[in-house]
Protein backbone atom coordinates (compact mmCIF):
# COMPACT_ATOMS: atom_id res chain seq x y z
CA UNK A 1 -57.26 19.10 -14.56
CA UNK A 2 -60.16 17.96 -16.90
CA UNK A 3 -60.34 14.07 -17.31
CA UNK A 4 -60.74 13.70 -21.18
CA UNK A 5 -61.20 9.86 -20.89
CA UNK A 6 -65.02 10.29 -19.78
CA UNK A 7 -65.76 11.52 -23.03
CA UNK A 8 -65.88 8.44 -24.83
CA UNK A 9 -65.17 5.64 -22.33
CA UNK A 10 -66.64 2.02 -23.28
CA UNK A 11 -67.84 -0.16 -25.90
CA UNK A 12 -71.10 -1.59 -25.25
CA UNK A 13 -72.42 -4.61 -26.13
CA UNK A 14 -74.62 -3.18 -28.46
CA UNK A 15 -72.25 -1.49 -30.38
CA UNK A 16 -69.09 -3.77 -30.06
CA UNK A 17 -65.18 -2.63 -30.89
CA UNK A 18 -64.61 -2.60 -34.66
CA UNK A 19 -60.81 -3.42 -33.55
CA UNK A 20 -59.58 -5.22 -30.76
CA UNK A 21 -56.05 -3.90 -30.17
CA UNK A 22 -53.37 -5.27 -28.32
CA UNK A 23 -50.33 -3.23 -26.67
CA UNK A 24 -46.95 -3.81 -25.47
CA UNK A 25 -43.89 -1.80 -24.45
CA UNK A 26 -40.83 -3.37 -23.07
CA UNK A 27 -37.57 -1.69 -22.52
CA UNK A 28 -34.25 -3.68 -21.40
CA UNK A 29 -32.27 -1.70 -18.51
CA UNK A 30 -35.26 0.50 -17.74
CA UNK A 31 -34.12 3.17 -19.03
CA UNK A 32 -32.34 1.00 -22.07
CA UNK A 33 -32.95 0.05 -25.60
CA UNK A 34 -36.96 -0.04 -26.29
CA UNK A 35 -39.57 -1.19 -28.14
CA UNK A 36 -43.02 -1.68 -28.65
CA UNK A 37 -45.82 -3.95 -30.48
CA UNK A 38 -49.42 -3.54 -31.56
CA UNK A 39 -51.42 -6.13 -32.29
CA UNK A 40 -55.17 -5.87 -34.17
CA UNK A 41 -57.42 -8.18 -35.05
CA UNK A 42 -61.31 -7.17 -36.35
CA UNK A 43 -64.37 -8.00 -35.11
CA UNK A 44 -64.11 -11.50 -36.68
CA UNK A 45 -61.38 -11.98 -34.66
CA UNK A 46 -59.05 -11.69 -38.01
CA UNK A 47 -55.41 -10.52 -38.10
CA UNK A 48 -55.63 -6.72 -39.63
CA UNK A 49 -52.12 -5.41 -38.60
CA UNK A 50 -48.68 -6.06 -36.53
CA UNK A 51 -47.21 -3.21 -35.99
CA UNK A 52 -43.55 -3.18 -34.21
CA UNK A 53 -41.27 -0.03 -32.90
CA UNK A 54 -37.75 0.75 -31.85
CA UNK A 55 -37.83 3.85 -29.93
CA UNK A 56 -34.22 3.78 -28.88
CA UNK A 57 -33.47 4.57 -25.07
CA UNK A 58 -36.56 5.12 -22.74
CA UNK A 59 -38.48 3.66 -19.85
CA UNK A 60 -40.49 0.63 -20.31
CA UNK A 61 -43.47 3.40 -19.12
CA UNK A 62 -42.81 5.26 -22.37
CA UNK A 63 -42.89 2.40 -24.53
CA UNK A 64 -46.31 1.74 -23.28
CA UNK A 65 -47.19 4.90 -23.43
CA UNK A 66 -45.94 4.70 -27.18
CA UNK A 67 -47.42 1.45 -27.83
CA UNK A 68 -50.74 3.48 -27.16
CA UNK A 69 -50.33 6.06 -29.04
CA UNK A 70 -49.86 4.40 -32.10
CA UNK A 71 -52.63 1.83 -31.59
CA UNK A 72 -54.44 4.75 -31.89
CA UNK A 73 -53.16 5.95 -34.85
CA UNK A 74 -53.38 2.94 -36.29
CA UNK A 75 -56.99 2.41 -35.63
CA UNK A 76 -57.88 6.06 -37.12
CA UNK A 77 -55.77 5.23 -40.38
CA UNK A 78 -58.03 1.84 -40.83
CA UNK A 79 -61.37 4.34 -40.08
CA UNK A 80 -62.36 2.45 -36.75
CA UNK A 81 -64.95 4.34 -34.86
CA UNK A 82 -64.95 2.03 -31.71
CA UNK A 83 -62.23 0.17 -30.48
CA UNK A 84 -61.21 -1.82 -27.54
CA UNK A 85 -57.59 -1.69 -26.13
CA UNK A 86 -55.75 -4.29 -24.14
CA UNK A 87 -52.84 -3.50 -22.55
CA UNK A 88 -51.06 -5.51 -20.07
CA UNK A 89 -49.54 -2.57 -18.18
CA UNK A 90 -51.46 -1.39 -15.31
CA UNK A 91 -50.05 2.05 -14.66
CA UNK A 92 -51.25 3.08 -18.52
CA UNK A 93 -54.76 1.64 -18.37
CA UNK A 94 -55.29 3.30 -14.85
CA UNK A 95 -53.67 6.52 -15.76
CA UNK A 96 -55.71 6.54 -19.10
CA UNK A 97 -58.97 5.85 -17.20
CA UNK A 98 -58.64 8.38 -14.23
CA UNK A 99 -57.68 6.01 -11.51
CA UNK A 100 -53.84 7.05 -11.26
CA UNK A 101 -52.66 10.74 -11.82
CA UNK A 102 -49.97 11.42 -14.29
CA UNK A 103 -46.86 13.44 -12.55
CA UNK A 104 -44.05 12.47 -14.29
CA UNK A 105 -43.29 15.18 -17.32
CA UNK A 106 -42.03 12.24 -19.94
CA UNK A 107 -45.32 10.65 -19.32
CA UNK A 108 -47.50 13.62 -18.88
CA UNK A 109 -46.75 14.69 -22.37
CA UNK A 110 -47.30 11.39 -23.67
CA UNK A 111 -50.94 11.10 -21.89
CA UNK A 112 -51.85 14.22 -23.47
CA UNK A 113 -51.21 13.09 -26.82
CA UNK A 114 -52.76 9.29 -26.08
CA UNK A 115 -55.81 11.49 -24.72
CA UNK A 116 -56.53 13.91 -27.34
CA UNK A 117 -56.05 10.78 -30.30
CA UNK A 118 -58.60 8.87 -27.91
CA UNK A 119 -61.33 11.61 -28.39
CA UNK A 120 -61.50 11.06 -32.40
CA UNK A 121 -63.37 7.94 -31.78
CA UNK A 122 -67.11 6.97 -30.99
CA UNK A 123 -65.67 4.91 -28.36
CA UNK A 124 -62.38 3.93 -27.25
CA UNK A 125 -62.00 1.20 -24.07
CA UNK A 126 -58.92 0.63 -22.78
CA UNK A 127 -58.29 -2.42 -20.39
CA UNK A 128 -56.36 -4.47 -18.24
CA UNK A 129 -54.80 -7.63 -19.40
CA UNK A 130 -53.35 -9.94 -17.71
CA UNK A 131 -49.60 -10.88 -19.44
CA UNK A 132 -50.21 -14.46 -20.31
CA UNK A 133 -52.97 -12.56 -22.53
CA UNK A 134 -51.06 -10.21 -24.56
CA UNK A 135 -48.03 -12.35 -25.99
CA UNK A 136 -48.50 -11.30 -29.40
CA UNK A 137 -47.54 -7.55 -28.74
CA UNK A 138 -45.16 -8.73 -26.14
CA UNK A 139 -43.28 -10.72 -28.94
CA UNK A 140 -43.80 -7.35 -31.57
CA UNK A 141 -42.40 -4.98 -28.84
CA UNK A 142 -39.35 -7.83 -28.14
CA UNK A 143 -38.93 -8.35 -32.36
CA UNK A 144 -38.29 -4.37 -32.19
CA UNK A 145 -35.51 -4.77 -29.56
CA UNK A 146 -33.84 -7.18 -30.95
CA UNK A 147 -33.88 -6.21 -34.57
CA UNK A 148 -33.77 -2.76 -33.22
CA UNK A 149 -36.26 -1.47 -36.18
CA UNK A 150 -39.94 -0.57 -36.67
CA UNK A 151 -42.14 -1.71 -38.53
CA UNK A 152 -45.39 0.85 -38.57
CA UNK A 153 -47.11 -0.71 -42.23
């Protein structure tokens, strides 16, 4: 299998991320209800969107995994050419960057789609965060649980 991440990996320091985005899935019986949150701020370090999801029953993986996905949408609808992601869930970061294989077929289809979105950009990083670090998408993804709606403007 080809590794599509290597085609645009990091954001150098020369050319830093025109969107910081941070991710969160959460699900609540894993499977159960589930949710996610992306949070964006620009280079200034400015609030540019909140975005919240209800994705109904699903693994807390998927809700990552969908947390990604529309990070990355949401980054190519504001015309970001280099981005940095911040996720607090290890399995997605490592699985998006080549360190962990994808095997199981919920999540395989949903790494294909997080990879092809990934190669419209200049640059697209995706990291580790610890969780302590990403409580604003944590609360988005837990705002979509409870209210059990999305918010995606």
């Amino acid at each position: 299998m080809k590794l599509p991440f290597l085609t645009r990996s990091l954001v150098s320091a020369a050319q830093p991320p025109e969107l910081v985005i941070h991710i969160d899935g959460g699900s609540r019986g894993n499977p159960g209800p589930s949710g996610f949150g992306v949070h964006a701020v620009d280079a200034g370090g400015h609030v540019v969107a909140e975005h919240f999801g209800f994705i109904g029953q699903a693994t807390n993986n998927v809700a990552e995994y969908q947390a990604l996905v529309h990070a990355f949408k949401l980054a190519s609808a504001r015309g970001a050419r280099r981005l940095e992601i911040r996720s607090d869930s290890e399995l997605v970061v490592k699985q998006m960057n080549g360190v962990y294989k994808v095997k199981h077929p919920d999540m395989l289809t949903l790494w294909r789609q997080a990879c092809a979105l990934r190669r419209g950009f200049e640059a697209a990083e995706i990291r580790h965060v610890r969780r302590e670090q990403n409580k604003e998408a944590d609360a988005l993804a837990n705002r979509a649980m409870d209210l059990r709606e999305s918010h995606l403007s």
